[in-house]
C-alpha atoms as a PDB file:
ATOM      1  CA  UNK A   1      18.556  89.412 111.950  1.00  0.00           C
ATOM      2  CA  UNK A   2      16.306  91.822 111.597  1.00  0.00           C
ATOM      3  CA  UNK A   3      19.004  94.652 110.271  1.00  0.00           C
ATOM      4  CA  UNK A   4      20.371  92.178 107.979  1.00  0.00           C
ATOM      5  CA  UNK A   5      16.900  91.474 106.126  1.00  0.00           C
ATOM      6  CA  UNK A   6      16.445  95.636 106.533  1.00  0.00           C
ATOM      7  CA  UNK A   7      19.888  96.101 105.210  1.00  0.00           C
ATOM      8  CA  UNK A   8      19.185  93.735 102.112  1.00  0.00           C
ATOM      9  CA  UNK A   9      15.690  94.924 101.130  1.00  0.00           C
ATOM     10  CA  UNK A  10      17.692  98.693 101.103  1.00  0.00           C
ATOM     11  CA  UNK A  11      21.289  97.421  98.848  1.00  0.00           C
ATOM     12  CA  UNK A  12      17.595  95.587  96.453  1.00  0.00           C
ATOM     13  CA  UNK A  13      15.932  98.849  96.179  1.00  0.00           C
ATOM     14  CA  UNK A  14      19.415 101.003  95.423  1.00  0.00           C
ATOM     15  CA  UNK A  15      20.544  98.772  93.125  1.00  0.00           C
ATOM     16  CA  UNK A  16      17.095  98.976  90.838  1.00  0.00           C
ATOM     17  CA  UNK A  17      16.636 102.694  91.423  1.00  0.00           C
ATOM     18  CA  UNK A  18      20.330 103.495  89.962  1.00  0.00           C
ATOM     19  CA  UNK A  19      19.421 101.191  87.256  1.00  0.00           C
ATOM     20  CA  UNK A  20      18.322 102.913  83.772  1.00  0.00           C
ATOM     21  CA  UNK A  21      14.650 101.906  82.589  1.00  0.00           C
ATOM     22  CA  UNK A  22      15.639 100.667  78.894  1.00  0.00           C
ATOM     23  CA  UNK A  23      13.224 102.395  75.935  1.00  0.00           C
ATOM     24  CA  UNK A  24      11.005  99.537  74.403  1.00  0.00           C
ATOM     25  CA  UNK A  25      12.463  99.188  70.747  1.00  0.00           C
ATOM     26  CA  UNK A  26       9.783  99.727  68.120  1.00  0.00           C
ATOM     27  CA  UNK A  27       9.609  96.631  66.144  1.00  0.00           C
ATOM     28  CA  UNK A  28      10.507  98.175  62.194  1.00  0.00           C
ATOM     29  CA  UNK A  29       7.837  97.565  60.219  1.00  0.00           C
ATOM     30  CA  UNK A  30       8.315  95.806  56.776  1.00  0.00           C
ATOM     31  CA  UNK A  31       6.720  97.136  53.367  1.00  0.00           C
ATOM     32  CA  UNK A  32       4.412  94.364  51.908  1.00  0.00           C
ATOM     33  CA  UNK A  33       6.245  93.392  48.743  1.00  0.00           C
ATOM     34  CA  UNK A  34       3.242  91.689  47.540  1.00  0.00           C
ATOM     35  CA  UNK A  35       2.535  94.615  44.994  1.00  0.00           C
ATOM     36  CA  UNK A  36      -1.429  95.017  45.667  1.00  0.00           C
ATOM     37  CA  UNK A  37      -2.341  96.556  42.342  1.00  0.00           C
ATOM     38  CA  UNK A  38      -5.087  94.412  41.873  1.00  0.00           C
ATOM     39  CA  UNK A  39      -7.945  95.552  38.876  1.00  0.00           C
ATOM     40  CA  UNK A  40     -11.121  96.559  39.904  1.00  0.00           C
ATOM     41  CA  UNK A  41     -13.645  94.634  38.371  1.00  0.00           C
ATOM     42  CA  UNK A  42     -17.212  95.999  37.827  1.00  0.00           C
ATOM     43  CA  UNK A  43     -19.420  93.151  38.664  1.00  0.00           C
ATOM     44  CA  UNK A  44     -23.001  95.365  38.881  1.00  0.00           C
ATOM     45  CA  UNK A  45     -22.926  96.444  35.052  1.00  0.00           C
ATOM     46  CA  UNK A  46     -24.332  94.397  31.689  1.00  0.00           C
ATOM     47  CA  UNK A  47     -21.818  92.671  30.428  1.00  0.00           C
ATOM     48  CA  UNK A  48     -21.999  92.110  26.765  1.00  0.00           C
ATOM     49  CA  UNK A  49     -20.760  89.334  24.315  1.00  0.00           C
ATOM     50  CA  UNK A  50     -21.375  88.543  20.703  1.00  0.00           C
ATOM     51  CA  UNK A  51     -21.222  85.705  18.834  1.00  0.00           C
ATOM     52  CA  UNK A  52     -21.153  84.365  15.312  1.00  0.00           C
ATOM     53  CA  UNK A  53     -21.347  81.203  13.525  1.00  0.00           C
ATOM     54  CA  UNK A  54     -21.643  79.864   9.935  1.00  0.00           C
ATOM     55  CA  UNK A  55     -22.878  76.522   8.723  1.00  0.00           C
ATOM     56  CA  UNK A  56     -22.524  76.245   5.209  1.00  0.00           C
ATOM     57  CA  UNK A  57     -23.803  79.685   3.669  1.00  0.00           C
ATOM     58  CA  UNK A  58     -25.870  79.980   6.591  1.00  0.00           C
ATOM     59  CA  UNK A  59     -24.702  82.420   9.178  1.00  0.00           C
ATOM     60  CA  UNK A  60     -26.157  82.980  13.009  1.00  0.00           C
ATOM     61  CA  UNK A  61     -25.273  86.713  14.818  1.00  0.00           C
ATOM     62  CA  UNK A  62     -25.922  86.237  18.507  1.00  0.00           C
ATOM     63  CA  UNK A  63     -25.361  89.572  21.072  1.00  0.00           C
ATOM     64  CA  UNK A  64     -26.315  89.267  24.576  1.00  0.00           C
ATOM     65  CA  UNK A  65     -26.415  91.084  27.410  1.00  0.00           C
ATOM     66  CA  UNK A  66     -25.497  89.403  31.315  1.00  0.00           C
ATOM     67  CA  UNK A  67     -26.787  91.519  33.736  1.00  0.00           C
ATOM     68  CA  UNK A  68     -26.161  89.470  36.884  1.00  0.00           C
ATOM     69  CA  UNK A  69     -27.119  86.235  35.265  1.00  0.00           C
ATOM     70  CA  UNK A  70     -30.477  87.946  33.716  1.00  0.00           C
ATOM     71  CA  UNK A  71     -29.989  87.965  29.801  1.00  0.00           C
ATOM     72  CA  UNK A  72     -31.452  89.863  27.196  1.00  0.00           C
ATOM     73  CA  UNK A  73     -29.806  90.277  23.238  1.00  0.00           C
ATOM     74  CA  UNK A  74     -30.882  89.740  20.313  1.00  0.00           C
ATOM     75  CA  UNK A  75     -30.556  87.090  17.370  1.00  0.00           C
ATOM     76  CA  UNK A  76     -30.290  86.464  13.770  1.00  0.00           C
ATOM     77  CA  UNK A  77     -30.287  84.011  11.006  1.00  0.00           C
ATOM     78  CA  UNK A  78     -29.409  84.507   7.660  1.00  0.00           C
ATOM     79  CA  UNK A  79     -29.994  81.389   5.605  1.00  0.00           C
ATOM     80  CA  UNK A  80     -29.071  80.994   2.354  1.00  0.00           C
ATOM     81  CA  UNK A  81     -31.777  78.684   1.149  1.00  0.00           C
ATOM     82  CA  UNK A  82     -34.670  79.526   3.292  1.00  0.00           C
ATOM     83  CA  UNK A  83     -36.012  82.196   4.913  1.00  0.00           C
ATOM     84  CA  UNK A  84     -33.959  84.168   7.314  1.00  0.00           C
ATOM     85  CA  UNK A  85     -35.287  85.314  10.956  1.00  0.00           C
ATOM     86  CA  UNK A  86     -34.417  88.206  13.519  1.00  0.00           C
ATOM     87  CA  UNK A  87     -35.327  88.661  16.799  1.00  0.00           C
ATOM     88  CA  UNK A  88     -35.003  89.235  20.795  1.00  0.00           C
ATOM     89  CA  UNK A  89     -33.642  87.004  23.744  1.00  0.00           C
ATOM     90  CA  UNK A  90     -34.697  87.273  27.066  1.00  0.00           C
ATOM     91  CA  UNK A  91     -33.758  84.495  29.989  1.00  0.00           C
ATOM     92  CA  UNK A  92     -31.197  83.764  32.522  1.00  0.00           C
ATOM     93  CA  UNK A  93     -28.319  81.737  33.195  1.00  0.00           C
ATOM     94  CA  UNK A  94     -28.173  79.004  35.521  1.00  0.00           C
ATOM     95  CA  UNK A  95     -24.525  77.728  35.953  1.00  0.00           C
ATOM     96  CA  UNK A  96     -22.675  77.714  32.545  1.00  0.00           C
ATOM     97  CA  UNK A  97     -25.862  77.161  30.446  1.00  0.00           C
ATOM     98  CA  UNK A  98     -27.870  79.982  28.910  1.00  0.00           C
ATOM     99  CA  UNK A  99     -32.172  79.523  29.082  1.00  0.00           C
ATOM    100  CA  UNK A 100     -33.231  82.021  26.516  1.00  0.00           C
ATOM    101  CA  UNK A 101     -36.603  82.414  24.858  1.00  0.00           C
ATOM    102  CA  UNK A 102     -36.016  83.487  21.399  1.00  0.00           C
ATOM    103  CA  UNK A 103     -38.984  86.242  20.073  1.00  0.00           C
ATOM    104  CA  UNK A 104     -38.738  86.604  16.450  1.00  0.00           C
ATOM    105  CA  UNK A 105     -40.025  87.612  13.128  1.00  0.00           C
ATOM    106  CA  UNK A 106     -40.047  84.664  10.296  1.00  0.00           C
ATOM    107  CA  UNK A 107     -42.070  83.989   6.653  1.00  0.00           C
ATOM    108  CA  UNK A 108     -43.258  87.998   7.409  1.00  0.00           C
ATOM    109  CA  UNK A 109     -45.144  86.489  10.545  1.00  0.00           C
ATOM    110  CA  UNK A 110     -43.878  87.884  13.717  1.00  0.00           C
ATOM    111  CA  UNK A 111     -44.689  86.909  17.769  1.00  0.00           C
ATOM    112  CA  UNK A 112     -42.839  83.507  16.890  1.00  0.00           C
ATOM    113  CA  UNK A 113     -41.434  82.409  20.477  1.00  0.00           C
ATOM    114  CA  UNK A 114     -38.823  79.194  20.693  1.00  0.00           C
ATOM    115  CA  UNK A 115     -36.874  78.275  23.735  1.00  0.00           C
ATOM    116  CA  UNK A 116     -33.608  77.566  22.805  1.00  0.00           C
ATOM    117  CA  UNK A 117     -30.265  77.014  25.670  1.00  0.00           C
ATOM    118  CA  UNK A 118     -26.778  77.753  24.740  1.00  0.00           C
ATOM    119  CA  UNK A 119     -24.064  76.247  26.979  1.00  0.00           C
ATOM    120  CA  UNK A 120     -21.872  79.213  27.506  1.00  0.00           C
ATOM    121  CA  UNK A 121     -17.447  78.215  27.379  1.00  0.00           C
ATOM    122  CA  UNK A 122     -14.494  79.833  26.894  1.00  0.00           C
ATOM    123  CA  UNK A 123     -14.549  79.084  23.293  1.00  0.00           C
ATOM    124  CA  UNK A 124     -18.230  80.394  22.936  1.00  0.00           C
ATOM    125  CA  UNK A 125     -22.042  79.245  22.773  1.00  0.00           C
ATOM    126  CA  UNK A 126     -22.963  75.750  21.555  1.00  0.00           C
ATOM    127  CA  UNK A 127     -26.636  75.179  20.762  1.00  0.00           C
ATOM    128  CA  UNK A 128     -28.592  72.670  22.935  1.00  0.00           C
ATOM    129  CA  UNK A 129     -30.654  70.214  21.075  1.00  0.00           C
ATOM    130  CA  UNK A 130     -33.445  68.266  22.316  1.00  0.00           C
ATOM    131  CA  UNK A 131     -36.797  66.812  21.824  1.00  0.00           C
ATOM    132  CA  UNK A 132     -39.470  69.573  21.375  1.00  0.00           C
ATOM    133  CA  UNK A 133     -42.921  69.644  23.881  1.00  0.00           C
ATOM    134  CA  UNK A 134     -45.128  67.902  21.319  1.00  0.00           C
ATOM    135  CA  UNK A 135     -48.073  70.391  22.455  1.00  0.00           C
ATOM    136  CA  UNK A 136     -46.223  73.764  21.875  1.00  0.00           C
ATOM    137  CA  UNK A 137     -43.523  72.421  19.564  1.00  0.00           C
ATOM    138  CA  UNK A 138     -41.661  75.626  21.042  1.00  0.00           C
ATOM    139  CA  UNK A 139     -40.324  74.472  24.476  1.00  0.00           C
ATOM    140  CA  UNK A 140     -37.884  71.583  25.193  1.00  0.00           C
ATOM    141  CA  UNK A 141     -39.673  68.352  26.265  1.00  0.00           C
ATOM    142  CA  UNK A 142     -36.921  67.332  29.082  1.00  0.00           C
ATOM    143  CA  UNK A 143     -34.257  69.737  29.907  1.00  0.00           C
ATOM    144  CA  UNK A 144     -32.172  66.359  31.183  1.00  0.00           C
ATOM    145  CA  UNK A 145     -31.797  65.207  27.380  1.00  0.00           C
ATOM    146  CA  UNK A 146     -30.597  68.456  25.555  1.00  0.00           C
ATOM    147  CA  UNK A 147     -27.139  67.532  24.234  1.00  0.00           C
ATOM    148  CA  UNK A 148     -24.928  70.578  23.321  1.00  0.00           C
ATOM    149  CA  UNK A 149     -22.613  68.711  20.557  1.00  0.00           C
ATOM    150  CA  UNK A 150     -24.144  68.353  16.973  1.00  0.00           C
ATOM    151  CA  UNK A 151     -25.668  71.140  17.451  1.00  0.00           C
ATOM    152  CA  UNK A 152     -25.193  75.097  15.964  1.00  0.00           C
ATOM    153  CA  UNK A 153     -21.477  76.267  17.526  1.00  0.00           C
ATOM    154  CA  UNK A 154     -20.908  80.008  17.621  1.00  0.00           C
ATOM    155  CA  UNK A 155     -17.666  82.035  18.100  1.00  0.00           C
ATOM    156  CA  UNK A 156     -16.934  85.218  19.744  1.00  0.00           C
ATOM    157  CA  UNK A 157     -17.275  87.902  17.400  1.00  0.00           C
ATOM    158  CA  UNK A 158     -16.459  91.811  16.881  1.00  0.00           C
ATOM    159  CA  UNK A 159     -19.623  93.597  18.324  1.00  0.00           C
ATOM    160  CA  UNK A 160     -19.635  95.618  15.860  1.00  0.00           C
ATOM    161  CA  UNK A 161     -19.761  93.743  12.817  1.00  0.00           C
ATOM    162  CA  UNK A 162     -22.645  91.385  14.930  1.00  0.00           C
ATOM    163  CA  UNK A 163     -24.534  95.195  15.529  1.00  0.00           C
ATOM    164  CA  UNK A 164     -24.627  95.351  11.766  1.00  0.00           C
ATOM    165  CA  UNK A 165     -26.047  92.015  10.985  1.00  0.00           C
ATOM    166  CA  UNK A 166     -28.710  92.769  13.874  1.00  0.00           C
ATOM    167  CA  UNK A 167     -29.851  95.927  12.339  1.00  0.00           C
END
């Protein structure tokens, strides 16, 4: 018995020696189709937007700058009938809504300050309206109530032609 189990274990160990150790296949790779040529967008510089919008014969040149949702611009009115007024922007933006305080010269007196909100779209700024603080008549009373229909609606505009108007 024993030569037969000795006999066996040798004809095993022939038989895999004389075989031939097969070469793993390299799986072939496949190019990505997906063409990756995706645009690099700059996301730490100012972005800057201008705006314009006429009521009447009364016209409104708005250019602002987002620098990671801190804003600064400036603004200007041109009324027809009344006295027109220029000045700087400063705020942030909290979601889709713009919180600006508005520092301008008006009637030849200048440090006037007015908060005024612009809900930022697609299709441009709309003015917020809403009651006024009774005490500084400058800030809004209860940022809850400002409505953003009824109220001044500005366009995106040519920078350049706003950069004139802001001069």
């Amino acid at each position: 018995m024993k030569k037969v189990i000795l006999l066996g274990a040798l004809s095993l160990f022939l038989v895999n020696c004389s075989k031939k150790a097969e070469a793993p296949v390299a799986e072939k790779v496949q190019p990505d189709t997906a063409v990756t040529t995706e645009k690099t967008v700059d996301t730490l510089n100012a972005k800057s937007f201008c705006y314009m919008g006429v009521t009447g014969k009364d016209t409104v040149f708005v250019s602002i700058d987002d620098n990671l949702g801190t804003i600064t611009g400036k603004m200007a009115t041109k009324n027809s009938e009344k006295d027109s007024n220029k000045g700087e922007l400063s705020g942030f933006k909290s979601g889709d809504t713009l919180k600006l305080t508005y520092e301008f010269a008006s009637e030849g007196k200048s440090g006037n300050k007015n908060d005024i909100y612009f809900l930022q779209t697609k299709d441009g700024l709309s003015e917020g309206i809403g009651e006024r603080d009774p005490e500084t008549g400058t800030k809004y009373a209860n940022e809850s109530k400002i409505k953003y229909s009824g109220g001044r609606t500005l366009k995106p505009a040519d920078c350049n032609l706003v950069a004139k108007a802001l001069q």
